[in-house]
N, C-alpha and C. Protein backbone atom coordinates (compact mmCIF):
# COMPACT_ATOMS: atom_id res chain seq x y z
N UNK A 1 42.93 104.68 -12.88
CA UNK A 1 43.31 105.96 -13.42
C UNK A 1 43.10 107.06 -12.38
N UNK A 2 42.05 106.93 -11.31
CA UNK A 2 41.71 108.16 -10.75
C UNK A 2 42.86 108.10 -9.16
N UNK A 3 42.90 106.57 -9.54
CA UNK A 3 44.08 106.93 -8.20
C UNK A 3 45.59 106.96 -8.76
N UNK A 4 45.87 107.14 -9.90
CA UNK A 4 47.17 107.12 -10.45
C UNK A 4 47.08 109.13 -10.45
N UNK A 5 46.03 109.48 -10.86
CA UNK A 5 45.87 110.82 -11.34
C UNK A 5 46.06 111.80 -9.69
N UNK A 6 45.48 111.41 -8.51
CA UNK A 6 45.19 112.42 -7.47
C UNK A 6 47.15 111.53 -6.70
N UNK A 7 47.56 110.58 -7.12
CA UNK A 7 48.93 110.30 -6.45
C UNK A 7 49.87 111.22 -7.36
N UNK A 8 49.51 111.13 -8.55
CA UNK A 8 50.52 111.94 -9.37
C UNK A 8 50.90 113.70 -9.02
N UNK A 9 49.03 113.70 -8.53
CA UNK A 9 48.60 115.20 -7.74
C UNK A 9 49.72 116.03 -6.79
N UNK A 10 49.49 114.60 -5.90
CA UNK A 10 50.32 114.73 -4.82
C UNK A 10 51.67 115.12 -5.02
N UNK A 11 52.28 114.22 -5.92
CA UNK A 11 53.86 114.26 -6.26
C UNK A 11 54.21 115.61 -6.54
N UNK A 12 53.29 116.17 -7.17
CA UNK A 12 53.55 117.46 -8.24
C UNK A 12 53.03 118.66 -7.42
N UNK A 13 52.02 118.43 -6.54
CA UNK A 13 51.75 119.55 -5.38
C UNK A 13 51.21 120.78 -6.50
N UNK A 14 49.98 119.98 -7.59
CA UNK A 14 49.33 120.24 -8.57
C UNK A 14 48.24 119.97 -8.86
N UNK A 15 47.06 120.56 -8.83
CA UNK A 15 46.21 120.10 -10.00
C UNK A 15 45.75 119.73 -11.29
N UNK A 16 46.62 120.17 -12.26
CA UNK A 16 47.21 120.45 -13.60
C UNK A 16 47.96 120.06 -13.73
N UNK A 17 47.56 118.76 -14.58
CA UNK A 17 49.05 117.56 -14.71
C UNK A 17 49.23 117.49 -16.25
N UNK A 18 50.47 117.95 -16.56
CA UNK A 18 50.63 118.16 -18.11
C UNK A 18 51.22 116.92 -18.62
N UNK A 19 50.46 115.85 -19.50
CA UNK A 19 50.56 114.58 -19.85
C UNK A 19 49.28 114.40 -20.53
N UNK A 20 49.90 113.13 -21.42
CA UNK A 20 48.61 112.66 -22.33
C UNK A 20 47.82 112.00 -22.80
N UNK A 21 47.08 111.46 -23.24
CA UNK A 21 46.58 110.27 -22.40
C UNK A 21 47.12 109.04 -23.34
N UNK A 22 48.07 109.40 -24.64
CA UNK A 22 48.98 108.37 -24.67
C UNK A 22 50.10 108.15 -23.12
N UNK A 23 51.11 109.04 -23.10
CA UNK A 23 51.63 108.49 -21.64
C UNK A 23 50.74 108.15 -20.90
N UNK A 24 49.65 108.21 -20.62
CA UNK A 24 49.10 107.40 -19.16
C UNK A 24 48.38 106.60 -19.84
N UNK A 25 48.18 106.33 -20.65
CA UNK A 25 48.22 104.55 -21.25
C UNK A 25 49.41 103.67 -21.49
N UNK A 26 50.78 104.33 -21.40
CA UNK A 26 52.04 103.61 -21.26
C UNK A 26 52.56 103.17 -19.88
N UNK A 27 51.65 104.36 -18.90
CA UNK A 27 51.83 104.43 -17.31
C UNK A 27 51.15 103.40 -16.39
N UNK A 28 49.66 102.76 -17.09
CA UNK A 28 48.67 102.15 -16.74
C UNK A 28 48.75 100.93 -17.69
N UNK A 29 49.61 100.69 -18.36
CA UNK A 29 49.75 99.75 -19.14
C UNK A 29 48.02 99.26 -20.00
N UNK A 30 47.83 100.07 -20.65
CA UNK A 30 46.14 100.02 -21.22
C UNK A 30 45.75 100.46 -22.50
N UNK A 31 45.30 100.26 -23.28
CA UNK A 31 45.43 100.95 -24.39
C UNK A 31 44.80 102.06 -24.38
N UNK A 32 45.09 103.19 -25.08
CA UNK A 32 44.52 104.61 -25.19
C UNK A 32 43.71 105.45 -25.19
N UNK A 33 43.02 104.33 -25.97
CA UNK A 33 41.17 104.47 -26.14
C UNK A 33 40.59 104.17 -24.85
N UNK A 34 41.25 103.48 -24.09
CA UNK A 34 40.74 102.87 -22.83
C UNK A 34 40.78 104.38 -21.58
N UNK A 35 41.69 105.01 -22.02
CA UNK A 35 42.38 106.18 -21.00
C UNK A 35 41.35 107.35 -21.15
N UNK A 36 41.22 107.03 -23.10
CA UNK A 36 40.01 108.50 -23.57
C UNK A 36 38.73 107.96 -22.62
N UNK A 37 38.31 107.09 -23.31
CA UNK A 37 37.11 106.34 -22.64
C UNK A 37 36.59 106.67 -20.84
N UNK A 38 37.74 106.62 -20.16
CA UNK A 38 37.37 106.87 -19.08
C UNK A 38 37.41 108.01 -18.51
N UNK A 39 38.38 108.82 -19.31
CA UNK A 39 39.16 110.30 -18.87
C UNK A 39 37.29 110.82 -19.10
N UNK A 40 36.63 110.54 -20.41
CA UNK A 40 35.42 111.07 -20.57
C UNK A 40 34.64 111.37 -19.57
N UNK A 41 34.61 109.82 -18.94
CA UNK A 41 33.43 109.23 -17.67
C UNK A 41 33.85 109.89 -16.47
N UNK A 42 34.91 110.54 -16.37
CA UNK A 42 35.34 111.10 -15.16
C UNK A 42 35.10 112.68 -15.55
N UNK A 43 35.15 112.89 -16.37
CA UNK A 43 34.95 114.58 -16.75
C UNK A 43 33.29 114.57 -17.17
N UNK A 44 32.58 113.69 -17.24
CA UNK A 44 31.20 113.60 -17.28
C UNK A 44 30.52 113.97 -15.62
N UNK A 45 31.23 113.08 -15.00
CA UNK A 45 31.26 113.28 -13.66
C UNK A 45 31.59 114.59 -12.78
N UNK A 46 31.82 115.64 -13.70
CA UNK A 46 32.69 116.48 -13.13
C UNK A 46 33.90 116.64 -12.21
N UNK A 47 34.58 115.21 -12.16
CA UNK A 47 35.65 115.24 -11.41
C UNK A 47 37.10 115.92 -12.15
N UNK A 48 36.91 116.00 -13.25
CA UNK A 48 38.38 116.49 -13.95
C UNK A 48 38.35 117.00 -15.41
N UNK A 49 39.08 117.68 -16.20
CA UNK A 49 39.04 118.73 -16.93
C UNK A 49 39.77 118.09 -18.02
N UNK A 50 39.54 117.63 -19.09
CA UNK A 50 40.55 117.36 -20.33
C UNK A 50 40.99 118.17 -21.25
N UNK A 51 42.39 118.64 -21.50
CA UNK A 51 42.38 119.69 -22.38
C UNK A 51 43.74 118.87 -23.31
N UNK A 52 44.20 119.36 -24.50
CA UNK A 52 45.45 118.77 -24.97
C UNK A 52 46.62 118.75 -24.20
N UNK A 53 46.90 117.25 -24.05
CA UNK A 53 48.03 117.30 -23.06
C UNK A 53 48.18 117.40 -21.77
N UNK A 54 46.85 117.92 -21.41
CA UNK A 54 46.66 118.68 -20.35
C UNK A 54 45.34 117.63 -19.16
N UNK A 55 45.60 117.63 -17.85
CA UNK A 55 44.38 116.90 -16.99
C UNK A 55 44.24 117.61 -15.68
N UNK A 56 43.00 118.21 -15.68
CA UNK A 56 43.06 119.53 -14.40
C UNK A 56 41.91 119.28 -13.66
N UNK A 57 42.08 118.67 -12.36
CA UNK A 57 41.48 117.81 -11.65
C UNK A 57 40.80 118.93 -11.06
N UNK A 58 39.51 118.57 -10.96
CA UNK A 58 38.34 119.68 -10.49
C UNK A 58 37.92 119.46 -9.05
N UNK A 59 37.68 118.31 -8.97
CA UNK A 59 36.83 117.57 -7.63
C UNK A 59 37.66 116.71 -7.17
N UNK A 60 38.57 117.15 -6.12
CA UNK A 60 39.95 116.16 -5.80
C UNK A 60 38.60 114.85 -4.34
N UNK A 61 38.22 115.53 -4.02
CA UNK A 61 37.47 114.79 -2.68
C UNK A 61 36.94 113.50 -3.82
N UNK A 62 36.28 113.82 -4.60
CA UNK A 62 35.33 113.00 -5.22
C UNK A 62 36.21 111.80 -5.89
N UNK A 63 37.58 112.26 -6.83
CA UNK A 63 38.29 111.92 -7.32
C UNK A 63 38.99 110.71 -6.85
N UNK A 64 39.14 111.04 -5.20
CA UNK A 64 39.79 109.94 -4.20
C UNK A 64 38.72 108.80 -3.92
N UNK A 65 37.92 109.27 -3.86
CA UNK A 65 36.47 108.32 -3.60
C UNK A 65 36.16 107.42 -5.32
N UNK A 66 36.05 108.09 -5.89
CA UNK A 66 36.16 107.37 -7.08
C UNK A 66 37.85 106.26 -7.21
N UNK A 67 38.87 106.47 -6.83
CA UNK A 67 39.80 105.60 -7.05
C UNK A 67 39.74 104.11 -5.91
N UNK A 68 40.78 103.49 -5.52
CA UNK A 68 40.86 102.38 -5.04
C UNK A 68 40.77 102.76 -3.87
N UNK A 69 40.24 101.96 -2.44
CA UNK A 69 41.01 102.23 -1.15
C UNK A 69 41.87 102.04 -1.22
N UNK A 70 42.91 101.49 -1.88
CA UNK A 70 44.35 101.43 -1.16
C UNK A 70 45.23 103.04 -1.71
N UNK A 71 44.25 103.97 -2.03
CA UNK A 71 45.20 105.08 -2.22
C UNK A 71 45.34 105.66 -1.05
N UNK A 72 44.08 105.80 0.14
CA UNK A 72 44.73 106.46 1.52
C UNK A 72 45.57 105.09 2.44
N UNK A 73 46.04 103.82 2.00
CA UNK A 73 47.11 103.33 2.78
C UNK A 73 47.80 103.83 2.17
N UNK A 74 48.43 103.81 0.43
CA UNK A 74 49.31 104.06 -0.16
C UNK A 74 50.07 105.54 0.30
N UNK A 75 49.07 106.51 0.59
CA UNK A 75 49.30 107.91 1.06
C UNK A 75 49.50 107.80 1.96
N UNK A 76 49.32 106.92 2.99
CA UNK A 76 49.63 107.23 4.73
C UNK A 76 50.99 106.59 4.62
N UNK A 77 51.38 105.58 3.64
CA UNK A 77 52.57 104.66 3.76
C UNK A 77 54.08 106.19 3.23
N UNK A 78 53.32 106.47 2.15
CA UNK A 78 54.39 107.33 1.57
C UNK A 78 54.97 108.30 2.97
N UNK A 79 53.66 108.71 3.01
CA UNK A 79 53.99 110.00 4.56
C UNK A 79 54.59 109.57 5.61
N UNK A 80 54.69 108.52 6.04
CA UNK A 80 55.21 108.00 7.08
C UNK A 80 56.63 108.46 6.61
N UNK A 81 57.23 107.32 5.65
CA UNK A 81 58.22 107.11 5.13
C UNK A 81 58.83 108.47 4.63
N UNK A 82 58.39 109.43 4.53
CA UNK A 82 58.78 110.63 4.66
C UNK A 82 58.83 111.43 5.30
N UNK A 83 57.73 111.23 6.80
CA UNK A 83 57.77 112.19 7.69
C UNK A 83 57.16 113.28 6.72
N UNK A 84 56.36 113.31 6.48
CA UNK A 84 55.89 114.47 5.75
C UNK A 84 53.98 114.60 5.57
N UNK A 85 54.01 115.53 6.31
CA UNK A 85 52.46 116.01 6.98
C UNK A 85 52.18 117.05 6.47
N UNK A 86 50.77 117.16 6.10
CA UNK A 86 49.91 117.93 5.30
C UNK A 86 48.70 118.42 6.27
């Protein structure tokens, strides 16, 4: 979830990703409770903000560290393939 959430970031060139945590249990293929459940553990953490509908990522550094390594290949792969530097 935390690397679906800071890639989605990216896409949207956002912190404030308006979705809910039914769609990102249709996105993550997981059930819902599973999405609340963790969305909690990550906003316990202070990495991100739950509001209706609403997911407003607080601690993007932490956020990346909390997800998979393969989100900085996944990010270096995209950028390549786009030529597109930050």
């Amino acid at each position: 979830m935390a690397r679906w959430l800071v890639e989605s970031s990216d896409r949207l060139y956002a912190d404030e990703l308006f979705l809910s945590h039914e769609f990102l249990s249709h996105m993550l293929g997981v059930r819902r409770s599973g999405i609340t459940e963790t969305a909690h553990l990550l906003e316990k953490k202070g990495l991100i903000k739950c509001g209706r509908k609403k997911i407003q990522i607080i601690d993007r550094q932490r956020l990346e560290e909390a997800s998979c390594e393969c989100y900085r290949v996944i990010k270096q792969e995209y950028d390549r393939l786009l030529k597109f530097k930050v």
